[in-house]
C-alpha atoms as a PDB file:
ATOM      1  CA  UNK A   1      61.835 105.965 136.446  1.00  0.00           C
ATOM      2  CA  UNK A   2      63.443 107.314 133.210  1.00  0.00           C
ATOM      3  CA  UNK A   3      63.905 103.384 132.371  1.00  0.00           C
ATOM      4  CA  UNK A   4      60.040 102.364 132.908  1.00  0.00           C
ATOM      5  CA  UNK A   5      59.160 105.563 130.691  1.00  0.00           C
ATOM      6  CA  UNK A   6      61.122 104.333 127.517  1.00  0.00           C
ATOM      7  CA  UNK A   7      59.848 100.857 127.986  1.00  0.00           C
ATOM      8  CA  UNK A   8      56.487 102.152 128.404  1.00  0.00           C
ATOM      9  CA  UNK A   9      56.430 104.493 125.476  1.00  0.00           C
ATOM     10  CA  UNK A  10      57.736 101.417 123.588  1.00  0.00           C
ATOM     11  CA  UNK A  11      54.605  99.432 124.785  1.00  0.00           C
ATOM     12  CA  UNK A  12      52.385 102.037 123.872  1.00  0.00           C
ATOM     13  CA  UNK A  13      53.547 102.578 120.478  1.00  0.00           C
ATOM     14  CA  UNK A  14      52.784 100.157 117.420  1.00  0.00           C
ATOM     15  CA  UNK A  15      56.167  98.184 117.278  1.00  0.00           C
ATOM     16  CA  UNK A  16      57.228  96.731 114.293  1.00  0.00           C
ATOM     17  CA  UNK A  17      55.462  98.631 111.958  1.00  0.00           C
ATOM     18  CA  UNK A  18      55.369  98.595 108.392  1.00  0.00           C
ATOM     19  CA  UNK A  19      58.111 101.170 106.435  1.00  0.00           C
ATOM     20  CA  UNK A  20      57.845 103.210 102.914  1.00  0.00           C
ATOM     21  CA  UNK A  21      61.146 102.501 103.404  1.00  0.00           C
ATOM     22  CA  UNK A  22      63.203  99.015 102.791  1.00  0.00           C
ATOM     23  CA  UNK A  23      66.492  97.488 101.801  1.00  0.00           C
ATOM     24  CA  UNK A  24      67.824  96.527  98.484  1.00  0.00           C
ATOM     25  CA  UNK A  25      70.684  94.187  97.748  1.00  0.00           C
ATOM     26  CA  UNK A  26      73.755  95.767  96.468  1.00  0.00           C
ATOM     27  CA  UNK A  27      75.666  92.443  96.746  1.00  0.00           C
ATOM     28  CA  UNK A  28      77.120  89.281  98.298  1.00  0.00           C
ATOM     29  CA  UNK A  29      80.888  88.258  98.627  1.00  0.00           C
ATOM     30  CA  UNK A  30      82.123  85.277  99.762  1.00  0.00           C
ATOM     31  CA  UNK A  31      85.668  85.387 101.523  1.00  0.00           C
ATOM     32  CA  UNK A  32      87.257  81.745 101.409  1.00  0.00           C
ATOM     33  CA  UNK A  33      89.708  82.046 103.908  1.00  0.00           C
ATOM     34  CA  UNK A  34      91.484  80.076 107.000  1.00  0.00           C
ATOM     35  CA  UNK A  35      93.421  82.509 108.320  1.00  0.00           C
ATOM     36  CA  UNK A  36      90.064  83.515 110.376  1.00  0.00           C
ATOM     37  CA  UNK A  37      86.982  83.038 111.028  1.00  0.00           C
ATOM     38  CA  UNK A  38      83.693  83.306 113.656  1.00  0.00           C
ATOM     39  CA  UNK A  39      83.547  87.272 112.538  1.00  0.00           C
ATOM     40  CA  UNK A  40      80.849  88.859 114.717  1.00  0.00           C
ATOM     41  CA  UNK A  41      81.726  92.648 114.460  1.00  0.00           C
ATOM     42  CA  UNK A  42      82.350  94.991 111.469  1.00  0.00           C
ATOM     43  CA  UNK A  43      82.848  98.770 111.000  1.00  0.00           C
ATOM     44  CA  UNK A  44      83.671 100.119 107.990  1.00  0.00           C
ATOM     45  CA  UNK A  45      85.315 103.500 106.914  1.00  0.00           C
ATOM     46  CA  UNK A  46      82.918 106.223 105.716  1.00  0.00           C
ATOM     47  CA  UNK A  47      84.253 105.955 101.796  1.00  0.00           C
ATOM     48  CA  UNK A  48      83.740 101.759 101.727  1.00  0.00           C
ATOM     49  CA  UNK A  49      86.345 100.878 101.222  1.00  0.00           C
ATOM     50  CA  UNK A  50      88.656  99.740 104.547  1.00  0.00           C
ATOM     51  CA  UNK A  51      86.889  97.803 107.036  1.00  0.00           C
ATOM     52  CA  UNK A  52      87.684  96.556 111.021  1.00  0.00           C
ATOM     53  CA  UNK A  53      85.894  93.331 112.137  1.00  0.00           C
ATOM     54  CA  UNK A  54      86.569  91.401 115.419  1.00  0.00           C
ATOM     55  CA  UNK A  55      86.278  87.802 115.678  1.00  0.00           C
ATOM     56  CA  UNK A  56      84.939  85.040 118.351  1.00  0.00           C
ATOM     57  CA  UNK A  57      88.484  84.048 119.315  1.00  0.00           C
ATOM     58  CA  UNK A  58      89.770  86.921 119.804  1.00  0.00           C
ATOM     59  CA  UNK A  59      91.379  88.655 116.459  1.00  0.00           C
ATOM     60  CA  UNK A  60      90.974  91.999 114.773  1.00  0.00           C
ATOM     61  CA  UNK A  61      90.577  91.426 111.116  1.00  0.00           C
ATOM     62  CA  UNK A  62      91.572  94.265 109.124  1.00  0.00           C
ATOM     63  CA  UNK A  63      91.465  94.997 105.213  1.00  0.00           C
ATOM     64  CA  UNK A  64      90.191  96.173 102.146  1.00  0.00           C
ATOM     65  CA  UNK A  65      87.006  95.987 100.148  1.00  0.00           C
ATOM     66  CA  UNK A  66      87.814  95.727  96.413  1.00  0.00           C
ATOM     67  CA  UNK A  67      85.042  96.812  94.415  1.00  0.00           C
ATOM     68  CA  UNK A  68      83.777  96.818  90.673  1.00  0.00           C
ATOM     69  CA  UNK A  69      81.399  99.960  90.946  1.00  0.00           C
ATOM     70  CA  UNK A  70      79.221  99.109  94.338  1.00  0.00           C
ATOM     71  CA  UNK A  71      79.760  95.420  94.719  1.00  0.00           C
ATOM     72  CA  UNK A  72      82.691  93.979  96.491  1.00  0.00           C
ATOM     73  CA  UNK A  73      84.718  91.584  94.615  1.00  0.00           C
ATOM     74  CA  UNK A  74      87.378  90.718  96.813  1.00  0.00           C
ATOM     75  CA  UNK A  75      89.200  91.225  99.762  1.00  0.00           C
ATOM     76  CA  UNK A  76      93.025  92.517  99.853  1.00  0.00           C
ATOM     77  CA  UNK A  77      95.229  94.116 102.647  1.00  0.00           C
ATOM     78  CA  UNK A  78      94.263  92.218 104.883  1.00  0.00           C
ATOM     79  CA  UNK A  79      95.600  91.972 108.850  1.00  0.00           C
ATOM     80  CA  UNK A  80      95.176  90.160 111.944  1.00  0.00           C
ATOM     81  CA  UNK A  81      96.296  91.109 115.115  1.00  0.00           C
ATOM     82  CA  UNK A  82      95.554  88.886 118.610  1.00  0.00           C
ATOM     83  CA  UNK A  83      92.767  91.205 120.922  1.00  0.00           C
ATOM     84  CA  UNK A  84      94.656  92.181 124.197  1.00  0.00           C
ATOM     85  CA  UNK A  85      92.893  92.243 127.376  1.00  0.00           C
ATOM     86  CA  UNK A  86      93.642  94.569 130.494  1.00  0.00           C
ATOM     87  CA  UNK A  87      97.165  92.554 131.212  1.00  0.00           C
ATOM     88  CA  UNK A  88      98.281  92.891 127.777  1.00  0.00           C
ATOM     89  CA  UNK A  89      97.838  89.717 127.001  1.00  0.00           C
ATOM     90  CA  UNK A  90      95.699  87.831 123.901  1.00  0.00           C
ATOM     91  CA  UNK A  91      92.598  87.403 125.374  1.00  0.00           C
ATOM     92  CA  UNK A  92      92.723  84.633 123.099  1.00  0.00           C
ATOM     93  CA  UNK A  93      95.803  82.786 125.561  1.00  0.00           C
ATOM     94  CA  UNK A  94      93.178  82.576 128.418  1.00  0.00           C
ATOM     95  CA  UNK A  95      90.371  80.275 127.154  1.00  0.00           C
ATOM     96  CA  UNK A  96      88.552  80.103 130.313  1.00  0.00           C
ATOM     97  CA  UNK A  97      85.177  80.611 130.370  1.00  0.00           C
ATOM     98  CA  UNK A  98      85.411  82.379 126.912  1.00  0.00           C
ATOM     99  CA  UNK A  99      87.192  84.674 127.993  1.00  0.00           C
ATOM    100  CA  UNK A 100      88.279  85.824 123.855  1.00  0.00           C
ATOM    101  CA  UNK A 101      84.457  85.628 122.607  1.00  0.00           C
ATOM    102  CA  UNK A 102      84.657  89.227 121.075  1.00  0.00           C
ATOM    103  CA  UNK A 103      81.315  89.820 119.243  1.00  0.00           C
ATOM    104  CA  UNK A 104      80.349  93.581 119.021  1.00  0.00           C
ATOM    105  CA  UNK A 105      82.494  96.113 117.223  1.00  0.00           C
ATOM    106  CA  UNK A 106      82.270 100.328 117.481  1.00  0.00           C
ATOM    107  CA  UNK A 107      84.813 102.531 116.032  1.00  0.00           C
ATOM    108  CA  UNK A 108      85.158 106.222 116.911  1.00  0.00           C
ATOM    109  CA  UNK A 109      86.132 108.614 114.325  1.00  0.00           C
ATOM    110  CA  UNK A 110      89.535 108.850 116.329  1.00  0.00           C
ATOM    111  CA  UNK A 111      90.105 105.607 116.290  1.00  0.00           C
ATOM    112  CA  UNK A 112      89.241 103.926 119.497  1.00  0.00           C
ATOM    113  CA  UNK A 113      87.569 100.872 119.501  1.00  0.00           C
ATOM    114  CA  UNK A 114      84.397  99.580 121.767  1.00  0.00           C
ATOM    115  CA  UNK A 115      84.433  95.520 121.730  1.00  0.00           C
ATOM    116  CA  UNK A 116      81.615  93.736 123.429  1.00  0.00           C
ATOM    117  CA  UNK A 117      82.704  90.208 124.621  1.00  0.00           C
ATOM    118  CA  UNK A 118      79.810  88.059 124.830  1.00  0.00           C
ATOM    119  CA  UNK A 119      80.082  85.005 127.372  1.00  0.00           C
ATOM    120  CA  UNK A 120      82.762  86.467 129.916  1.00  0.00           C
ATOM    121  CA  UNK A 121      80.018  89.861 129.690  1.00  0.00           C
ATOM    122  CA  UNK A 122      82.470  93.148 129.584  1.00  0.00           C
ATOM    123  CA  UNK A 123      82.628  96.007 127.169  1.00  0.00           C
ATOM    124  CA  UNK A 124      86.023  97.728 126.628  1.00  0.00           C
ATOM    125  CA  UNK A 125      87.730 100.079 125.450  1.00  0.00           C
ATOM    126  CA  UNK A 126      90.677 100.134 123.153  1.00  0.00           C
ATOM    127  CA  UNK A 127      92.819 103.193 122.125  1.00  0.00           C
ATOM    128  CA  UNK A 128      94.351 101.440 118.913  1.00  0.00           C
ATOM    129  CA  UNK A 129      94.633  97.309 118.070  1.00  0.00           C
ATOM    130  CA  UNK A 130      97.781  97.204 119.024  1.00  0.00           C
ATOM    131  CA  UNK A 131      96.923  98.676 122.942  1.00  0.00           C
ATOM    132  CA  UNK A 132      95.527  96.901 125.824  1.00  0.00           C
ATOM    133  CA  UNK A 133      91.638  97.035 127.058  1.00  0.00           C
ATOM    134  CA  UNK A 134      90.736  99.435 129.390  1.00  0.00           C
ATOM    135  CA  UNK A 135      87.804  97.627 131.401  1.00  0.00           C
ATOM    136  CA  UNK A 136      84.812  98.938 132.712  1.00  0.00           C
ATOM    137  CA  UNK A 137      82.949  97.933 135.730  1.00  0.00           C
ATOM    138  CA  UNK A 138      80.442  95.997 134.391  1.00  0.00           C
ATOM    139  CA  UNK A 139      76.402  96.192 134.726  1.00  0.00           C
ATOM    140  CA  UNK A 140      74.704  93.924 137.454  1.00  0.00           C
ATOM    141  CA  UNK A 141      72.649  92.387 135.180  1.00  0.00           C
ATOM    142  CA  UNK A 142      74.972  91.393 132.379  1.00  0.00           C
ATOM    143  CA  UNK A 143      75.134  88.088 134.331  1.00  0.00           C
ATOM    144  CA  UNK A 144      71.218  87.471 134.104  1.00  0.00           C
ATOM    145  CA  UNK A 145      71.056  86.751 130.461  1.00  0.00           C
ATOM    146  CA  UNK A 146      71.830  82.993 129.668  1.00  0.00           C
ATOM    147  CA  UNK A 147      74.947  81.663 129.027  1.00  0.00           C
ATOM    148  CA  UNK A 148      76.112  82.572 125.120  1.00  0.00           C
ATOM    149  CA  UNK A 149      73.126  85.051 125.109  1.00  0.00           C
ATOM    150  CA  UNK A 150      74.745  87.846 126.830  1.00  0.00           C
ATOM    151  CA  UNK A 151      76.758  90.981 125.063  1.00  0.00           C
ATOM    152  CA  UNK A 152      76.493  90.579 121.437  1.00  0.00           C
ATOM    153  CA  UNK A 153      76.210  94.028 120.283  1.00  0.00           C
ATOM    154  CA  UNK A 154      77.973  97.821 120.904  1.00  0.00           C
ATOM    155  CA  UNK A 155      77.111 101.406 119.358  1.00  0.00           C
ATOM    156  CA  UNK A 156      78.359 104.783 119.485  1.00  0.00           C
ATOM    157  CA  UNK A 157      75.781 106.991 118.535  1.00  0.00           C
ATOM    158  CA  UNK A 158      76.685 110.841 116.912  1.00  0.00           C
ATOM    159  CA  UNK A 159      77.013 112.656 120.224  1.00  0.00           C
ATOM    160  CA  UNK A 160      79.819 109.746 121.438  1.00  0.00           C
ATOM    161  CA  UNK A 161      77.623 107.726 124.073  1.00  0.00           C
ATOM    162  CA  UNK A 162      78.389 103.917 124.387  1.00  0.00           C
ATOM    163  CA  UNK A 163      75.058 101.712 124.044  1.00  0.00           C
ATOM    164  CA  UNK A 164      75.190  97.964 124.551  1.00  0.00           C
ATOM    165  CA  UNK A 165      72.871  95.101 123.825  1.00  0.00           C
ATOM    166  CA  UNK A 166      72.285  91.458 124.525  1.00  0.00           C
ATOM    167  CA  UNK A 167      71.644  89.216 122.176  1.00  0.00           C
ATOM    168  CA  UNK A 168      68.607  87.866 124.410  1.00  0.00           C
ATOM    169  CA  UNK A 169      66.360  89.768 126.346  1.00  0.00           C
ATOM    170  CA  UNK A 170      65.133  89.931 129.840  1.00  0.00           C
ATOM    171  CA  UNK A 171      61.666  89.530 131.432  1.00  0.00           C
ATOM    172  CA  UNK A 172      61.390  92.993 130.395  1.00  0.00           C
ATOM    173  CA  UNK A 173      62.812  92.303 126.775  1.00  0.00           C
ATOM    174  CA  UNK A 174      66.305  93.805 125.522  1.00  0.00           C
ATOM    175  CA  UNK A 175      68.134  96.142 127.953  1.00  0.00           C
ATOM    176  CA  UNK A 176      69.515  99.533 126.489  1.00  0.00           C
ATOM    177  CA  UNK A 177      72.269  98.971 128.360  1.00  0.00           C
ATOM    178  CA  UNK A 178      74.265 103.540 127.979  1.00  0.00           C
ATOM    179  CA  UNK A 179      77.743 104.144 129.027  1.00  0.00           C
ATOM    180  CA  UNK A 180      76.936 107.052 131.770  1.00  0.00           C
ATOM    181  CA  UNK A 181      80.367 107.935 132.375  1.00  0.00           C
ATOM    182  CA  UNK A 182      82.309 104.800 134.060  1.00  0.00           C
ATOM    183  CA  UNK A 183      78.952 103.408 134.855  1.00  0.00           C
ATOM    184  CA  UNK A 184      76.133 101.206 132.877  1.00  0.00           C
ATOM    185  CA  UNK A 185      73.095 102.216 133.298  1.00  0.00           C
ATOM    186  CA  UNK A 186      69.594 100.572 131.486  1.00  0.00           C
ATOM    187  CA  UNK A 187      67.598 103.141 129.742  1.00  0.00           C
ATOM    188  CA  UNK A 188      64.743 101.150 129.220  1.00  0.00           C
ATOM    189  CA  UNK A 189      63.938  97.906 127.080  1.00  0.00           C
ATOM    190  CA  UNK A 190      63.384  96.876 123.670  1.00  0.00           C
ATOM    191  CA  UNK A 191      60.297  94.529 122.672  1.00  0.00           C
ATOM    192  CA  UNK A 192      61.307  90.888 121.213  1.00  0.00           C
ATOM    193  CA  UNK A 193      59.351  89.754 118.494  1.00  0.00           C
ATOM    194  CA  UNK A 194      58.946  86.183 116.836  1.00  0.00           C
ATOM    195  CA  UNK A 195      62.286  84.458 118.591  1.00  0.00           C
ATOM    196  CA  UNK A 196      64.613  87.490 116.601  1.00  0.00           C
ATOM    197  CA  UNK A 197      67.965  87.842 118.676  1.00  0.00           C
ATOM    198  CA  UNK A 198      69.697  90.905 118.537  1.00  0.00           C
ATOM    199  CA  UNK A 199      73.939  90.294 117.180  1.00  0.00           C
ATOM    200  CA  UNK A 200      74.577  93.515 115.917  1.00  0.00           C
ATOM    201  CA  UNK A 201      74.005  97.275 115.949  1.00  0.00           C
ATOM    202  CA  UNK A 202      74.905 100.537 114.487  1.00  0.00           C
ATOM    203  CA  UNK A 203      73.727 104.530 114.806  1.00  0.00           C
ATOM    204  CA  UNK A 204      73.500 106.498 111.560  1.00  0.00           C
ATOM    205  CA  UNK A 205      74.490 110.421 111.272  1.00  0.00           C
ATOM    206  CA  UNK A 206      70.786 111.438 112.718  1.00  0.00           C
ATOM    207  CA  UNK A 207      70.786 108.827 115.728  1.00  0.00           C
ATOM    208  CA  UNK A 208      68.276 105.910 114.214  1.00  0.00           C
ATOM    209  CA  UNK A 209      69.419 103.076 115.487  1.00  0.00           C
ATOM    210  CA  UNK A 210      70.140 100.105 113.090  1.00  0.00           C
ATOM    211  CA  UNK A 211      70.136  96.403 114.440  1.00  0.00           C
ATOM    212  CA  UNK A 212      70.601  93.349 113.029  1.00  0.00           C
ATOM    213  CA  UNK A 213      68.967  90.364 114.345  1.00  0.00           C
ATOM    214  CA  UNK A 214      68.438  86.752 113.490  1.00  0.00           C
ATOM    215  CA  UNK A 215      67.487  83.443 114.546  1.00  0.00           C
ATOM    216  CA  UNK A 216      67.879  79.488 114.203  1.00  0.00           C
ATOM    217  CA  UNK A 217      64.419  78.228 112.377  1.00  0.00           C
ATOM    218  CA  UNK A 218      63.682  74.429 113.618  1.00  0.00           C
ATOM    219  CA  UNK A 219      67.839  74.377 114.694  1.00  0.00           C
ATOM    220  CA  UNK A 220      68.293  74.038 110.677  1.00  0.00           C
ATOM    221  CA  UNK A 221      67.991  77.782 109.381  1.00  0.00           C
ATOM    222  CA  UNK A 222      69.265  81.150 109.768  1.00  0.00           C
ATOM    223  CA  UNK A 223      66.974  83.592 109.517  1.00  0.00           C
ATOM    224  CA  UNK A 224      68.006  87.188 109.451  1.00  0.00           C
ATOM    225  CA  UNK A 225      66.492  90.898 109.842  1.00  0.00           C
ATOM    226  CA  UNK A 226      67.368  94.519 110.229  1.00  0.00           C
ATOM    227  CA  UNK A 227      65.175  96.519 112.457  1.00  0.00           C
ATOM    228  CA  UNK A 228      65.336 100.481 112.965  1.00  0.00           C
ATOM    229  CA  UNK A 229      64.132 102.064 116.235  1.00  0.00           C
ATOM    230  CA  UNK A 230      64.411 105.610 117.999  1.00  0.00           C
ATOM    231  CA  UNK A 231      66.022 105.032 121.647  1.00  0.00           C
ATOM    232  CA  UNK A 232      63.003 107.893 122.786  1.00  0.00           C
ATOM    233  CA  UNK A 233      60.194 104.801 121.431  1.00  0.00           C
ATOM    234  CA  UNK A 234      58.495 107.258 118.992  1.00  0.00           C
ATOM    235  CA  UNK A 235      59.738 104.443 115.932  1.00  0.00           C
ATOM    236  CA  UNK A 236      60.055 100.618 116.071  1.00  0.00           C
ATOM    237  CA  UNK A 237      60.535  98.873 112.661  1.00  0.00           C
ATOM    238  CA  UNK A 238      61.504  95.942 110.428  1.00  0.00           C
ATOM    239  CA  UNK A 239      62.810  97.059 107.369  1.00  0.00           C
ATOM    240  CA  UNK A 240      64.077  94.149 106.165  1.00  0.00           C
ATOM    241  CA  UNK A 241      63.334  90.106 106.752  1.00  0.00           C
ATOM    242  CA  UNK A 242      65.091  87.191 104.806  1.00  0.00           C
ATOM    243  CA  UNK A 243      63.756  84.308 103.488  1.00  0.00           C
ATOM    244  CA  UNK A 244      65.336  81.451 106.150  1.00  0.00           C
ATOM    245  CA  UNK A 245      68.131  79.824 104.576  1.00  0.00           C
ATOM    246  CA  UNK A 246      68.847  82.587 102.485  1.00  0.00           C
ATOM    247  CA  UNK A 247      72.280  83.894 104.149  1.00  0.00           C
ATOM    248  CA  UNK A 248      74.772  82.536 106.955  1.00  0.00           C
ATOM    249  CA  UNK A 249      74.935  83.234 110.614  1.00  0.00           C
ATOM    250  CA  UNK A 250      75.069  87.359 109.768  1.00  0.00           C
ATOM    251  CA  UNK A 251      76.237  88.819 112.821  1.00  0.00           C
ATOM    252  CA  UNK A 252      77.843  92.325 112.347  1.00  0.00           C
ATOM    253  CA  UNK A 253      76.419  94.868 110.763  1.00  0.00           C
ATOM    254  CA  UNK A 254      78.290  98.898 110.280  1.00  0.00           C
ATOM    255  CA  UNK A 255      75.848 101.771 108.381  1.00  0.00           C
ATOM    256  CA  UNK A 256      77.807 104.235 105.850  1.00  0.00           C
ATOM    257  CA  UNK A 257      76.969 106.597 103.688  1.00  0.00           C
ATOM    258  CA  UNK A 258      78.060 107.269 100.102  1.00  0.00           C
ATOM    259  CA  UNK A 259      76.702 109.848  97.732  1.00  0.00           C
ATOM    260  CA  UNK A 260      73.396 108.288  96.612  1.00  0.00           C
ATOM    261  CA  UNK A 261      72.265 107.492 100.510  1.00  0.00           C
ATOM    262  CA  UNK A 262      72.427 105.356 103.381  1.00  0.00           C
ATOM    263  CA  UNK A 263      74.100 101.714 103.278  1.00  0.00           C
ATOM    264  CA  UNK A 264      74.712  98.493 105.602  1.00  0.00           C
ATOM    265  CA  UNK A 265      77.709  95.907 105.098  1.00  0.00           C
ATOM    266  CA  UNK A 266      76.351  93.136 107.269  1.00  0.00           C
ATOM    267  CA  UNK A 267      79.268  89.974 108.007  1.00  0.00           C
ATOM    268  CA  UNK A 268      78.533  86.514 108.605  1.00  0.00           C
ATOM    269  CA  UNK A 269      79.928  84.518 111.566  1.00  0.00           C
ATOM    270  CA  UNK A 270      80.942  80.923 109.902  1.00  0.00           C
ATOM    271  CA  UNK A 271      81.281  79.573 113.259  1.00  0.00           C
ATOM    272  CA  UNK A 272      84.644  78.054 112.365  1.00  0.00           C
ATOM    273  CA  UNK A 273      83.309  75.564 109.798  1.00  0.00           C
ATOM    274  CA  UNK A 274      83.748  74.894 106.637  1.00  0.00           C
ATOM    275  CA  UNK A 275      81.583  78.002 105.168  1.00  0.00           C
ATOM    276  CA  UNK A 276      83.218  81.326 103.948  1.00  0.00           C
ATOM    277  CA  UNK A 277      82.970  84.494 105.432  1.00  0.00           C
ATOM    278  CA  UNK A 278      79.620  86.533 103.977  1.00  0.00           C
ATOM    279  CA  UNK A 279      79.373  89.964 103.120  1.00  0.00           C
ATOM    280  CA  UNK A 280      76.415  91.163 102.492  1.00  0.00           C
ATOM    281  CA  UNK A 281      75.635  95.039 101.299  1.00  0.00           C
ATOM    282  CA  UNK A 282      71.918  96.751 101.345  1.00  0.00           C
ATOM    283  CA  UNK A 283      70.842 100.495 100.151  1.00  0.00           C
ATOM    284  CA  UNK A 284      68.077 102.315 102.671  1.00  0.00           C
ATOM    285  CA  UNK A 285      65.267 103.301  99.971  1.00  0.00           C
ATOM    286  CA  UNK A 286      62.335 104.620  99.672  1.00  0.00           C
END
C-alpha cells in the first residue's frame, strides 16, 4: 500500500517542474591517468578537499582535490586499493558475470561504505577499504531490470537509511529500493522522463534527494542532468540539463556544503578508453 501511495502522489503531482533554483559551473578537471579508470561512484569529505570513488572493476580510488580558490587543479595523494567481496577476496579476481562492476558509492560519517554493484545486483556494506563486504539478501526484483541496467546508484540520507536505485526503471518506473533493516523493501517509484537513466545519487543535510542522470543521444552523445525530488512526492525537478556532447559519461555525483551554500562534484566514467577522468563541480543557486 505505502508503495502505490508514493507512486501515486508522484503521478499526481507536476513532475519535472521548472526551479528558481539552478546550477552554476564552478569548474572542470581533467585527470589523465592509467592507473584507473571506469569511475562510477564519488563521495567527497564535507571541507572538499579528500574524496572516495569506486570504480567498474573493482578499485577504491582515493585522493586529494588540489584547488586554486574553488576550482580543482589537480589531483595528489592518491590510492587504490582492490574492492573485497564477502570471502575476502578482490571482487575484481572473479570476473564472472561482472561480478567487480562497483558503480554506486555512500559514505557514512563513520566511515563505512555502501557500494552498489551493478550487473551481479547486490548492495554491501563495508566497515573500512581495507575489510571485506558484508552482503545483504538482496531484493526480488533486482533481477527484473535488464542486464547492465540494474544497481547503479546508493544513498544514505541524514537519519542513516540505505536507498538504492537502478539505473533503468520498471513498468512502474524507478524503484526506491530502502534498507528496512536486513531487508529491501520498494517504497514506491520514480517517473522516467525523455530516455534519462538514473547513475548516481546523493541526500543533502535536509533530505532532498540529488540524482544524476544521463543518456546516450543517437548512440553518439552523452547527455547529462541533475534532478532533485522529495522521497514523500511533494517535489520532482530538473535543475540542471546539458547540452549533449558537452561532458563524458558522468556517473557519480556526492553533494557538500561549504560556506557560501550547497555544491555537487559529479565524476565521469571513461569506460576504460582513451578519455580522462572528468570532474565536474556545480553551486545550487537561486
Amino acid at each position: 500500500m505505502h508503495a502505490r501511495l508514493v507512486s501515486l502522489i508522484f503521478a499526481l503531482a507536476s513532475p519535472f517542474m521548472a526551479s528558481a533554483q539552478t546550477l552554476e559551473l564552478i569548474g572542470q578537471f581533467d585527470f589523465e591517468t592509467e592507473s584507473i579508470f571506469g569511475v562510477s561512484g564519488i563521495e567527497v569529505s564535507a571541507d572538499g578537499l579528500q574524496f572516495m570513488a569506486v570504480a567498474d572493476n573493482g578499485w577504491w580510488f582515493n585522493g586529494r582535490f588540489e584547488r586554486d580558490g574553488e576550482r580543482i587543479v589537480g589531483i595528489a595523494d592518491t590510492m587504490i586499493r582492490p574492492i573485497l567481496g564477502s570471502d575476502g577476496a578482490p571482487v575484481a579476481a572473479r570476473r564472472l558475470s561482472d561480478w567487480s562492476d562497483a558503480e554506486g558509492l555512500a559514505v557514512l560519517p563513520d566511515g563505512r561504505a555502501w557500494v552498489a554493484f551493478e550487473r551481479w545486483a547486490r548492495v554491501a556494506r563495508y566497515d573500512g577499504v581495507m575489510s571485506k563486504a558484508q552482503w545483504i539478501k538482496d531484493h526480488t526484483t533486482f533481477y527484473d531490470h535488464a542486464e547492465n541496467w540494474q544497481l547503479e546508484a546508493v544513498a544514505v540520507d541524514p537519519s542513516g537509511t540505505v536507498y538504492a536505485f537502478s539505473e533503468k526503471p520498471l513498468i512502474e518506473g524507478f524503484p526506491i529500493y530502502r534498507l528496512a533493516g536486513k531487508t529491501w523493501v520498494i517504497d514506491g517509484y520514480l517517473p522516467e522522463q525523455d530516455v534519462f537513466a538514473i547513475v548516481g545519487a546523493d541526500f543533502d543535510e535536509n533530505g532532498d534527494l540529488y540524482l544524476l542522470e544521463r543518456k546516450l543521444v543517437v548512440g553518439l552523445w552523452w547527455q547529462n542532468r541533475v534532478r532533485r525530488v522529495r522521497l514523500d512526492g511533494t517535489e520532482d525537478i530538473v535543475l540542471w540539463t546539458g547540452e549533449r556532447d558537452e561532458y563524458e559519461n558522468l556517473e557519480g555525483l556526492s553533494v557538500w556544503r561549504d560556506d557560501k551554500g550547497l555544491r555537487m562534484t559529479l565524476v565521469s566514467d571513461n569506460n576504460g578508453k582513451d578519455k580522462p577522468t572528468q570532474f565536474v563541480e556545480f553551486r545550487l543557486t537561486e
